[in-house]
Structure formats: C-alpha cells, structure tokens
C-alpha atoms as a PDB file:
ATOM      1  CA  UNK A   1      -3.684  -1.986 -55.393  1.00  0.00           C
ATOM      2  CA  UNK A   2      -6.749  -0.564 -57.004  1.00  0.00           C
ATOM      3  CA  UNK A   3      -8.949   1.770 -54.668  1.00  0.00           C
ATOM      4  CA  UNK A   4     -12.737   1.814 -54.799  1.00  0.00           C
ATOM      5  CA  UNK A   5     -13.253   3.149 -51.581  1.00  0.00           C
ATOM      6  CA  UNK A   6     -12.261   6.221 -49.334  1.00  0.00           C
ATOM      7  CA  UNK A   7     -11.609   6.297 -45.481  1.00  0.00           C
ATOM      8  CA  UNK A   8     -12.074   9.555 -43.749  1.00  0.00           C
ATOM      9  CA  UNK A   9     -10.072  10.616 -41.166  1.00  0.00           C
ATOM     10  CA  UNK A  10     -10.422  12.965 -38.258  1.00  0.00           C
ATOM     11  CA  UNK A  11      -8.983  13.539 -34.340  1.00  0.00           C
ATOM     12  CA  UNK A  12     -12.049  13.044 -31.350  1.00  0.00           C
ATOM     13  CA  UNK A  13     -10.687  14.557 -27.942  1.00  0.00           C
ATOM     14  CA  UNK A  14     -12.194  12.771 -24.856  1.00  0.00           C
ATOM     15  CA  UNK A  15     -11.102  13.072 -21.281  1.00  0.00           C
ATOM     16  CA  UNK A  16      -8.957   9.843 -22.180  1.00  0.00           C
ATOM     17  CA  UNK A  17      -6.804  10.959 -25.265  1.00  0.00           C
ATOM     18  CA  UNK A  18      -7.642  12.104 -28.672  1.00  0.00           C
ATOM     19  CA  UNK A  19      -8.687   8.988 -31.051  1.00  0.00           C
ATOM     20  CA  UNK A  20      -8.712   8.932 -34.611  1.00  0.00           C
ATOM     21  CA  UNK A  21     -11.925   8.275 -36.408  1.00  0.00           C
ATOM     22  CA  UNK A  22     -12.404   6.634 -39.686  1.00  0.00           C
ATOM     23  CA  UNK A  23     -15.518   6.885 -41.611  1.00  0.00           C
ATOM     24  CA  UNK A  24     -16.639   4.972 -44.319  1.00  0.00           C
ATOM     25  CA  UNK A  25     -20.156   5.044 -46.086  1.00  0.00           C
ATOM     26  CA  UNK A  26     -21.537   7.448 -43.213  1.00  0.00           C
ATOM     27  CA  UNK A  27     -20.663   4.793 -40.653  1.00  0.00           C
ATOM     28  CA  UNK A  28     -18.122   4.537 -38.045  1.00  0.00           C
ATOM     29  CA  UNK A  29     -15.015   1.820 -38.877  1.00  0.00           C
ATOM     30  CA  UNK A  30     -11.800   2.823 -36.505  1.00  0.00           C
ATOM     31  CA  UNK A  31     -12.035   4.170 -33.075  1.00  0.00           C
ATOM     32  CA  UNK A  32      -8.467   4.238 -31.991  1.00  0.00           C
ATOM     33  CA  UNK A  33      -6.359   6.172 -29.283  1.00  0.00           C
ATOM     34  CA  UNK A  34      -3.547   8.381 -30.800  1.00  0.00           C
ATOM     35  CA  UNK A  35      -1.138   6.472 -28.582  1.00  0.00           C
ATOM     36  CA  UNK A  36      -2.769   3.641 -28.878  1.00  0.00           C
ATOM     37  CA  UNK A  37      -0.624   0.678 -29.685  1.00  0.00           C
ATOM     38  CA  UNK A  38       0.343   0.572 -33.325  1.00  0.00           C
ATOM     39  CA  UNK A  39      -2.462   2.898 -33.626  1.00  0.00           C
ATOM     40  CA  UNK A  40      -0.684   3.680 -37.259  1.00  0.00           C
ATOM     41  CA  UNK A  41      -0.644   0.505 -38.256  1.00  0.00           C
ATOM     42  CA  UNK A  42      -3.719  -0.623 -37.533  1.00  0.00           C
ATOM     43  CA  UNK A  43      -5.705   2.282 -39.476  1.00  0.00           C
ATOM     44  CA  UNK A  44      -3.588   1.603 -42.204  1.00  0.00           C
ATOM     45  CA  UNK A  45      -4.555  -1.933 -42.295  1.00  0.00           C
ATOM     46  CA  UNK A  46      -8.012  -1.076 -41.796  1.00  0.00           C
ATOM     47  CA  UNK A  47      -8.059   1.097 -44.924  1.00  0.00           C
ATOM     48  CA  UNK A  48      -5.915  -1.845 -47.077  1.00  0.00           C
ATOM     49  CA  UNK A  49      -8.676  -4.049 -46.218  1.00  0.00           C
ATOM     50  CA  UNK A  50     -11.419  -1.797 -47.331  1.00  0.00           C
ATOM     51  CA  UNK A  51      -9.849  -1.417 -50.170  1.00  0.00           C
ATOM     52  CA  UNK A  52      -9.628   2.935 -49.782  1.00  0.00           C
ATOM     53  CA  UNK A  53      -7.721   5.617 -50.027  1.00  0.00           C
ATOM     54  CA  UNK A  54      -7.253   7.772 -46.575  1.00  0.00           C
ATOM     55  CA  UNK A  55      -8.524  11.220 -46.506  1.00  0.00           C
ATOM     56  CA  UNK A  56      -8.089  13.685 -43.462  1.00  0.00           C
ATOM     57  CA  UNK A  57     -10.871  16.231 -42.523  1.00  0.00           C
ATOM     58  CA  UNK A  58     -10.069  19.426 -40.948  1.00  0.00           C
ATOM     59  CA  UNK A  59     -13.418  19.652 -39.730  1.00  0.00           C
ATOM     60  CA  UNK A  60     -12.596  23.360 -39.812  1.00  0.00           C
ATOM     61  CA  UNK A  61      -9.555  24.115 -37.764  1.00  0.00           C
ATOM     62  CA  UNK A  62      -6.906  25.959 -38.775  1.00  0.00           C
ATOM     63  CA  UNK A  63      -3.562  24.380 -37.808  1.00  0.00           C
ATOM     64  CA  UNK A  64      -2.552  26.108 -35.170  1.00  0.00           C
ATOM     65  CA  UNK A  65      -5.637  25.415 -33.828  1.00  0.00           C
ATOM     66  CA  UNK A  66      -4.970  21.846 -34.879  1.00  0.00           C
ATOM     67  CA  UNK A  67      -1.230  21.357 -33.682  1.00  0.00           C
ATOM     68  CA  UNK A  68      -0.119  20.238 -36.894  1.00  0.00           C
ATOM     69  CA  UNK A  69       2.991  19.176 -35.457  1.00  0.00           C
ATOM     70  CA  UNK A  70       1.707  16.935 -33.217  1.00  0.00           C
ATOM     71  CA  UNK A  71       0.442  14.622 -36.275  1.00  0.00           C
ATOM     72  CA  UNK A  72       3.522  15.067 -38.310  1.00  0.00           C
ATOM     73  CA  UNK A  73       4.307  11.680 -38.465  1.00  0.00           C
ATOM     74  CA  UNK A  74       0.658  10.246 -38.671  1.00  0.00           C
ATOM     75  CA  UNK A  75       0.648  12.428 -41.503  1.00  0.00           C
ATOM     76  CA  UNK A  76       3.633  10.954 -43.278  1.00  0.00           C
ATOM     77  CA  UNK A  77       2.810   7.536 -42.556  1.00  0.00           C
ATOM     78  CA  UNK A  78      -0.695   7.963 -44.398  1.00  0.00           C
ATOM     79  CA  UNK A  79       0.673  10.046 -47.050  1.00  0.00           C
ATOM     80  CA  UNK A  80       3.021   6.717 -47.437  1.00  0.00           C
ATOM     81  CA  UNK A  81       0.478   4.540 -47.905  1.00  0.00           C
ATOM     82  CA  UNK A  82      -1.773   6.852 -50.039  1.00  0.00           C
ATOM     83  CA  UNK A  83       1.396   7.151 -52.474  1.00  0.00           C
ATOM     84  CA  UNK A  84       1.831   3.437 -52.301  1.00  0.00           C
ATOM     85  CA  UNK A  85      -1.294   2.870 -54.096  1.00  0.00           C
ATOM     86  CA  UNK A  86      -1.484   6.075 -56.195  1.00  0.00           C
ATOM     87  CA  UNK A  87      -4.028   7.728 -54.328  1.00  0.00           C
ATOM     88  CA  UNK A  88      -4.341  11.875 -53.271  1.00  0.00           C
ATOM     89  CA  UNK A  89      -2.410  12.691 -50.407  1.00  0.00           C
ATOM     90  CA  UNK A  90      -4.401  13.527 -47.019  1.00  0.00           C
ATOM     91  CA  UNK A  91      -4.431  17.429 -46.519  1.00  0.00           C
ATOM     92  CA  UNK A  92      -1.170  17.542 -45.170  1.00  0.00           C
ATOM     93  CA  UNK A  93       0.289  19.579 -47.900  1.00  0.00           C
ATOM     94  CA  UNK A  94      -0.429  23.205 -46.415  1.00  0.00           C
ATOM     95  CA  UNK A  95       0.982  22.172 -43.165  1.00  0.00           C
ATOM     96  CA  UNK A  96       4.617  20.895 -43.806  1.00  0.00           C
ATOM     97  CA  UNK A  97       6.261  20.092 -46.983  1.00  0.00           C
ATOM     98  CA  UNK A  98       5.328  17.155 -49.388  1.00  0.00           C
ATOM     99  CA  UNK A  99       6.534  16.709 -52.708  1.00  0.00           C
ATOM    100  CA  UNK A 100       3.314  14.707 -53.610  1.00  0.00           C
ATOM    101  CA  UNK A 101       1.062  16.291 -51.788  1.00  0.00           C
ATOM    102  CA  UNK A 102       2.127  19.961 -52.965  1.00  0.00           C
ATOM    103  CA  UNK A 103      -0.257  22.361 -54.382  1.00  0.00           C
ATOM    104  CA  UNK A 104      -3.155  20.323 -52.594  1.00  0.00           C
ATOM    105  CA  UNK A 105      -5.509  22.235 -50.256  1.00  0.00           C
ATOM    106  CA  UNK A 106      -7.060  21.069 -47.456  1.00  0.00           C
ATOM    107  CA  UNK A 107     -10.211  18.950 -47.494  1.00  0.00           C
ATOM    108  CA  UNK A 108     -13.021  19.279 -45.626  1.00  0.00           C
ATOM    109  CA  UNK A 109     -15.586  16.472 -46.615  1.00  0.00           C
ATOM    110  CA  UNK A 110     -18.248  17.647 -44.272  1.00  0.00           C
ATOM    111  CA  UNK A 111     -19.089  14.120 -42.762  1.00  0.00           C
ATOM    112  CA  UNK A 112     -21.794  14.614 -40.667  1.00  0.00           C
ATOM    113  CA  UNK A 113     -20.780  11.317 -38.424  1.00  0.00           C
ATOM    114  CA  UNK A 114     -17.428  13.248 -36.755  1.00  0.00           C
ATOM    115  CA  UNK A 115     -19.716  15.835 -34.898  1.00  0.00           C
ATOM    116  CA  UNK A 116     -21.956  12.552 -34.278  1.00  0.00           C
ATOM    117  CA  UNK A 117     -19.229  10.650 -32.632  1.00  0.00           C
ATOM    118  CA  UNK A 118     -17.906  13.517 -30.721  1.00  0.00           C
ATOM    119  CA  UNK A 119     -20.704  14.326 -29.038  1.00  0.00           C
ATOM    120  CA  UNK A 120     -21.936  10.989 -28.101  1.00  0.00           C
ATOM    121  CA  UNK A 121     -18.672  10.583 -26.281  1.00  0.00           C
ATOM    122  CA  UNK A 122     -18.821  14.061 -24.967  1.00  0.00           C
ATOM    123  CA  UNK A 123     -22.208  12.607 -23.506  1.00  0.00           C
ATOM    124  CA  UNK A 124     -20.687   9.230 -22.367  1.00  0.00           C
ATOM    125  CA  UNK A 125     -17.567  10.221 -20.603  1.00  0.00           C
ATOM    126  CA  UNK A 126     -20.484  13.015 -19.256  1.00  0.00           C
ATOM    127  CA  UNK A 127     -22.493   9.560 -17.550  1.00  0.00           C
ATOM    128  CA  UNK A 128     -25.309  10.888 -19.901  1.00  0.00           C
ATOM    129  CA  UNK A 129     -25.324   8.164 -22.452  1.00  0.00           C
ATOM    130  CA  UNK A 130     -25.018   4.452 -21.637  1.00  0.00           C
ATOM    131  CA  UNK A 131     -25.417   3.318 -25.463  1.00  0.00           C
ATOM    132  CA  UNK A 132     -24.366   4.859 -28.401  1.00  0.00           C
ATOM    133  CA  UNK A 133     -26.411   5.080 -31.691  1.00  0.00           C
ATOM    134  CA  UNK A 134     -23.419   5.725 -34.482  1.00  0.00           C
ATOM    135  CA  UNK A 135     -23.655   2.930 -37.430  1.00  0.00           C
ATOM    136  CA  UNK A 136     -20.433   0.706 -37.336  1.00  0.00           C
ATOM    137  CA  UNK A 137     -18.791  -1.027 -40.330  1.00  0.00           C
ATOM    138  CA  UNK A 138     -16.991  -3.804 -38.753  1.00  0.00           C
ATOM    139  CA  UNK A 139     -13.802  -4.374 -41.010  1.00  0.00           C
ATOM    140  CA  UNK A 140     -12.791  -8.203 -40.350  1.00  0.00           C
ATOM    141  CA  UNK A 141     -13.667 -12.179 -40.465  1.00  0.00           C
ATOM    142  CA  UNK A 142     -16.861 -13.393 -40.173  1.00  0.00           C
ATOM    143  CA  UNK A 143     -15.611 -14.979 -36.985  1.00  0.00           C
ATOM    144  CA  UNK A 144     -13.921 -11.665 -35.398  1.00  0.00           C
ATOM    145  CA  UNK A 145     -17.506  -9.754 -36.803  1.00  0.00           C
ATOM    146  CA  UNK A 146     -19.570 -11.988 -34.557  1.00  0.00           C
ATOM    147  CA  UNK A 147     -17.165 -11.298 -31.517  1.00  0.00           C
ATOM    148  CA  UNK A 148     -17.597  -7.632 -31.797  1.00  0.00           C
ATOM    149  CA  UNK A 149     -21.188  -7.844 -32.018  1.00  0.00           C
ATOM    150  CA  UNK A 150     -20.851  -9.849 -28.966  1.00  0.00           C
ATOM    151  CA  UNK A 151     -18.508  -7.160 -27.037  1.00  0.00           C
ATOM    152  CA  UNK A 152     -21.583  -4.815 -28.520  1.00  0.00           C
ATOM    153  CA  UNK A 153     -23.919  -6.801 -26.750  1.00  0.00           C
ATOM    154  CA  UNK A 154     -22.461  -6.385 -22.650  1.00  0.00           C
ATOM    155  CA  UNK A 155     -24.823  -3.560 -21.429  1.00  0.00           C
ATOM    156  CA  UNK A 156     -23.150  -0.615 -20.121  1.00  0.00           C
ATOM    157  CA  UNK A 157     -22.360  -1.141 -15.973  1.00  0.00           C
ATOM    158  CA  UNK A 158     -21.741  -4.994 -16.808  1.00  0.00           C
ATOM    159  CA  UNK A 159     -18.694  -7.070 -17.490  1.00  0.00           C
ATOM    160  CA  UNK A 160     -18.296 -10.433 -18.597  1.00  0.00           C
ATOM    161  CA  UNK A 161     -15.250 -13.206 -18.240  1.00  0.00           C
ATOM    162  CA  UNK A 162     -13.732 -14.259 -21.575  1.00  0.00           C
ATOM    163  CA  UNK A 163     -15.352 -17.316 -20.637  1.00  0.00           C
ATOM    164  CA  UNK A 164     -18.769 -15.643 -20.668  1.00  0.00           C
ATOM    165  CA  UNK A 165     -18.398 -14.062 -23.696  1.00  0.00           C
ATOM    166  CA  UNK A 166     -17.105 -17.353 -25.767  1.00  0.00           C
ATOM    167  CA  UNK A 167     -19.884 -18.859 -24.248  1.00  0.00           C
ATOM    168  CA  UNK A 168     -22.712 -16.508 -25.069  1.00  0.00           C
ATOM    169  CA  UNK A 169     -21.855 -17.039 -28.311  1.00  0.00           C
ATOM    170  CA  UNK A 170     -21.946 -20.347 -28.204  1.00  0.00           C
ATOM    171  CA  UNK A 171     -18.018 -20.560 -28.968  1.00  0.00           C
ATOM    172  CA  UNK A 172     -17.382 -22.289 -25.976  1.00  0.00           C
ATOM    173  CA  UNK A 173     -13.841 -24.085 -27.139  1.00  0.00           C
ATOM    174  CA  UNK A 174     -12.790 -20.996 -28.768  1.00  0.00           C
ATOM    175  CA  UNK A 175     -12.073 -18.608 -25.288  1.00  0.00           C
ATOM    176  CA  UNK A 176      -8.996 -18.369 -26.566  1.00  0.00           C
ATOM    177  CA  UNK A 177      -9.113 -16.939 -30.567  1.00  0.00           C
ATOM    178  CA  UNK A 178     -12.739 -14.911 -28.650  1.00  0.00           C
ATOM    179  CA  UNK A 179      -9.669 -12.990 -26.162  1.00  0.00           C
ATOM    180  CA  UNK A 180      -8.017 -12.627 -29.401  1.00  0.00           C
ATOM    181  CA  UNK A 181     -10.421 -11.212 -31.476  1.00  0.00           C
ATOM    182  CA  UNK A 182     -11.356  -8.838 -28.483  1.00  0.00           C
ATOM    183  CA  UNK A 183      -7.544  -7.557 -29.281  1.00  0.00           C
ATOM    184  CA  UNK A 184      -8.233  -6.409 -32.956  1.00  0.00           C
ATOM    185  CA  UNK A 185     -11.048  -4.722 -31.912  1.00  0.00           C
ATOM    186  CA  UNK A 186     -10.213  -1.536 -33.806  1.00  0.00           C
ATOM    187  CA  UNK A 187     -13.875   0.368 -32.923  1.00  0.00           C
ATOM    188  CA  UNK A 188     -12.719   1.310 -28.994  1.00  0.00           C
ATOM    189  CA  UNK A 189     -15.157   2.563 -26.356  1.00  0.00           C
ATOM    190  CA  UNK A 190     -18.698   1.781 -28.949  1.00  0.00           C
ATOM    191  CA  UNK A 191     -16.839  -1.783 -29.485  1.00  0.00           C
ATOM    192  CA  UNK A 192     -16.500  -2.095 -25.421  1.00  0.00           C
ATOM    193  CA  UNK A 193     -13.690  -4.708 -25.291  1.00  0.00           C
ATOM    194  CA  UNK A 194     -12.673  -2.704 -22.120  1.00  0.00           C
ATOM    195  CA  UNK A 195     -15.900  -5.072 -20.781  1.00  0.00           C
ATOM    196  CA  UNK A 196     -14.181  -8.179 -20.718  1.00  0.00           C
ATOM    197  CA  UNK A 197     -11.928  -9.191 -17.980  1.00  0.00           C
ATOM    198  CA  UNK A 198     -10.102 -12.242 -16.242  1.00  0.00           C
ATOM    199  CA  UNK A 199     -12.251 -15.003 -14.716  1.00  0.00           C
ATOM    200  CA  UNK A 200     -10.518 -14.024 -11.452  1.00  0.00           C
ATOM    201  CA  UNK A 201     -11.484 -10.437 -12.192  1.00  0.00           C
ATOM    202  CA  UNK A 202      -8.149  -9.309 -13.041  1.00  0.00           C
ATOM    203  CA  UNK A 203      -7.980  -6.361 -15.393  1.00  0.00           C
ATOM    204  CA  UNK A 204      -5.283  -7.432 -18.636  1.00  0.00           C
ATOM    205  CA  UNK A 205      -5.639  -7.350 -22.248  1.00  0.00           C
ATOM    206  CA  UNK A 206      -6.119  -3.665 -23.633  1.00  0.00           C
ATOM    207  CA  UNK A 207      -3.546  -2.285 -26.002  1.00  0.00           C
ATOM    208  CA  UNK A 208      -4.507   1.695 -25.388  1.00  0.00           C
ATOM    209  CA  UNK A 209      -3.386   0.595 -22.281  1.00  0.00           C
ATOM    210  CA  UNK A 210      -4.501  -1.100 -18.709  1.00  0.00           C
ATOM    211  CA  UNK A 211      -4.929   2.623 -16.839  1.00  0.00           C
ATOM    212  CA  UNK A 212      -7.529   3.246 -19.928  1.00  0.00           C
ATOM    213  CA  UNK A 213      -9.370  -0.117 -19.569  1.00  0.00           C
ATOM    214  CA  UNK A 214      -9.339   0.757 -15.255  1.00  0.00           C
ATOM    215  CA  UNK A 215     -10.949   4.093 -16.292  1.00  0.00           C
ATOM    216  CA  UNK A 216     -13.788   3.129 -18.422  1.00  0.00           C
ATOM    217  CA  UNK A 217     -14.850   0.156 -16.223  1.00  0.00           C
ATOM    218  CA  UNK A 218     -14.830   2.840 -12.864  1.00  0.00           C
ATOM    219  CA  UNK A 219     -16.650   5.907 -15.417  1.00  0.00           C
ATOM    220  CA  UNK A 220     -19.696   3.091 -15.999  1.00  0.00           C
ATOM    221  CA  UNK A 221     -19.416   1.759 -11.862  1.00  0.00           C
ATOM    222  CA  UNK A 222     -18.019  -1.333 -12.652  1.00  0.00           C
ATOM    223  CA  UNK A 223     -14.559  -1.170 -11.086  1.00  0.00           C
ATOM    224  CA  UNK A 224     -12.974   0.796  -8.065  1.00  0.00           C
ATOM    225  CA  UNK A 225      -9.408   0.843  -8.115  1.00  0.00           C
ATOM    226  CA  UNK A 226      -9.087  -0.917  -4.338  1.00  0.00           C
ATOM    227  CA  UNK A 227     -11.429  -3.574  -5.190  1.00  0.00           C
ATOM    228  CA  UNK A 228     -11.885  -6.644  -7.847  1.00  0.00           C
ATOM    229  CA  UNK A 229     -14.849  -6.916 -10.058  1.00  0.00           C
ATOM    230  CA  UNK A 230     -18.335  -7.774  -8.662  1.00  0.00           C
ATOM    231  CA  UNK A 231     -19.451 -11.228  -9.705  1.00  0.00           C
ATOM    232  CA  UNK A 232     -15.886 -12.957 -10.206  1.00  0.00           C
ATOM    233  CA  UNK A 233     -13.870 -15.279  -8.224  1.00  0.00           C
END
C-alpha cells in the first residue's frame, strides 16, 4: 500500500477512560476508548482507509509520566501496521525495544487540535460545554457519513429512537443499517451515538460499553439510573 497521508496519534484522559485521538489535516477522525471494543482494530482500519501512516505524539511527556507500559501492545500493533506498508515506526523506539523502530526519537508534531480536544472534553464532562467546535473528518460511506451527521445533529439533553433518527433522515426503511452505522461510529462523545436508544427506552448498542453509554446520557440529564428515558414507551 502506498501512503499519502499521516494519522496522528495521541491519549485524551476524561473522567470515563483515556481515548485515543487521531488527527488528520488539523481535524479530528477517531475518538475511541482505550478499552474500547477492538479499539486497535478499528484505528488501524481508520488509518488503511485514509490511506496514512500512524504517528504517535508525546505531546511532551516523558514516559514515566506516560506509562509506557500501559500502551505496549497498542504500540506494537501500530508499529505492525506501519511496517506492513513501509512506513516510520510511531515513537515507540525509546520506550521498549524495536528492531525497526531503533535509533528513532520521539516525535512531537505539535498538533494544535490534541490540547483542543482535551479541553473541550475537560469542559463537557465539566457541564460547561453542550457542543463542541473541533472539525471532524468523517472516514466512511456516503451512507454511514450522513448518519453521523445525523447523530451530530441530536442537541445535547435529547435522545432519539433509532426510529427517529432513520426517520429524520428520511431513511425510514433503513432503521436497521442507521443502528448499524451508529456502531462504526469511530468519533465517540462529538459523534454522540450514546444519543440513540431503544424505542422502549432501553439503553443497548455501545461497544465502549453500556455503563459508558448510562453515564453520558445521566452527565447531559437525560437518564437516571432508576428510571427509563423521558419521551419513550
């Protein structure tokens, strides 16, 4: 595979988990929970389909600041990938050993959009910010684009059914490839998937898991653990 394009990397901490970012062009293209499911695999994917390399930012930690260890095998699996297509290494190289990687140092691109996206979340998960203003670069199908513009389009404090949302966008016999479209969301939280629910205002459907979804819909007054949605039946 040739590479034209370069996806950089770095770790947001929120209340919830640390996500990894990807940045592409100055605007935001994976949102992802470290645990997430196939978290992994689905930034790799991401950076196949755009075509780019994957390059971590240190964003000026040192690694013990950084707990290198803890993103040992993140590591690997990029550096994987980036050998696969005969790309540089992420800055792994001064942290554990790499044959390919060796002698690299790390890389600090400066991209102004990590501080961005950390402290608009720092704000959210603060109930200070109810919208966010990063740039996205949705990475998909024309189809799955014009579901995530529709997840981008629930206002903060709402929800809608998968019904709803199909039908807002006029995709009213496709509920079903809308739910899973909502599932390769891969921009979490800005991309509020977590905003969709059950017609009978059941809470499924969110692979960085159901406790996460709970907790974003009670942060923006939606949902209270001992009760069902409002406006569901």
């Amino acid at each position: 595979m040739i590479l034209k394009n370069t996806l950089y990397i770095a770790i947001i901490t929120t209340p919830m988990g640390e996500l990894i970012c990807g940045v592409i062009d100055n605007k935001l293209s994976y949102l992802y929970f470290v645990d997430g499911e196939k978290a992994t695999g689905k930034l790799i994917q991401t950076a196949k389909l755009l075509r780019a390399e994957i390059i971590f930012c240190q964003s000026g930690q040192n690694p013990d600041e950084f707990q290198v260890e803890k993103y040992r095998e993140l590591f690997k699996d990029i550096d994987k990938y980036n050998e696969s297509t005969n790309s540089i290494s992420v800055n792994s190289v001064d942290f554990f050993d790499n044959p390919y990687a060796r002698n690299r140092k790390p890389i600090d691109k400066n991209q102004p959009l990590f501080a961005m996206v950390q402290e608009e979340l720092d704000q959210y998960f603060a109930k200070k910010r109810v919208s966010f203003d990063i740039p996205l670069y949705f990475v998909g199908s024309p189809f799955q684009k014009q579901v995530w513009e529709s997840l981008v389009n629930i206002p903060y404090g709402e929800s809608r059914s998968y019904h709803q949302q199909a039908e807002s966008m006029g995709r009213l016999t496709a509920i079903r490839a809308v739910a899973n479209s909502n599932g390769q969301n891969r921009i979490l939280i800005l991309v509020p998937c977590h905003r969709v629910i059950s017609s009978d205002g059941s809470i499924n459907g969110y692979s960085a898991g159901i406790w996460r979804k709970k907790e974003l819909l009670e942060l923006e007054g939606i949902f209270k653990t001992t009760q069902k949605l409002p406006g569901f039946f």
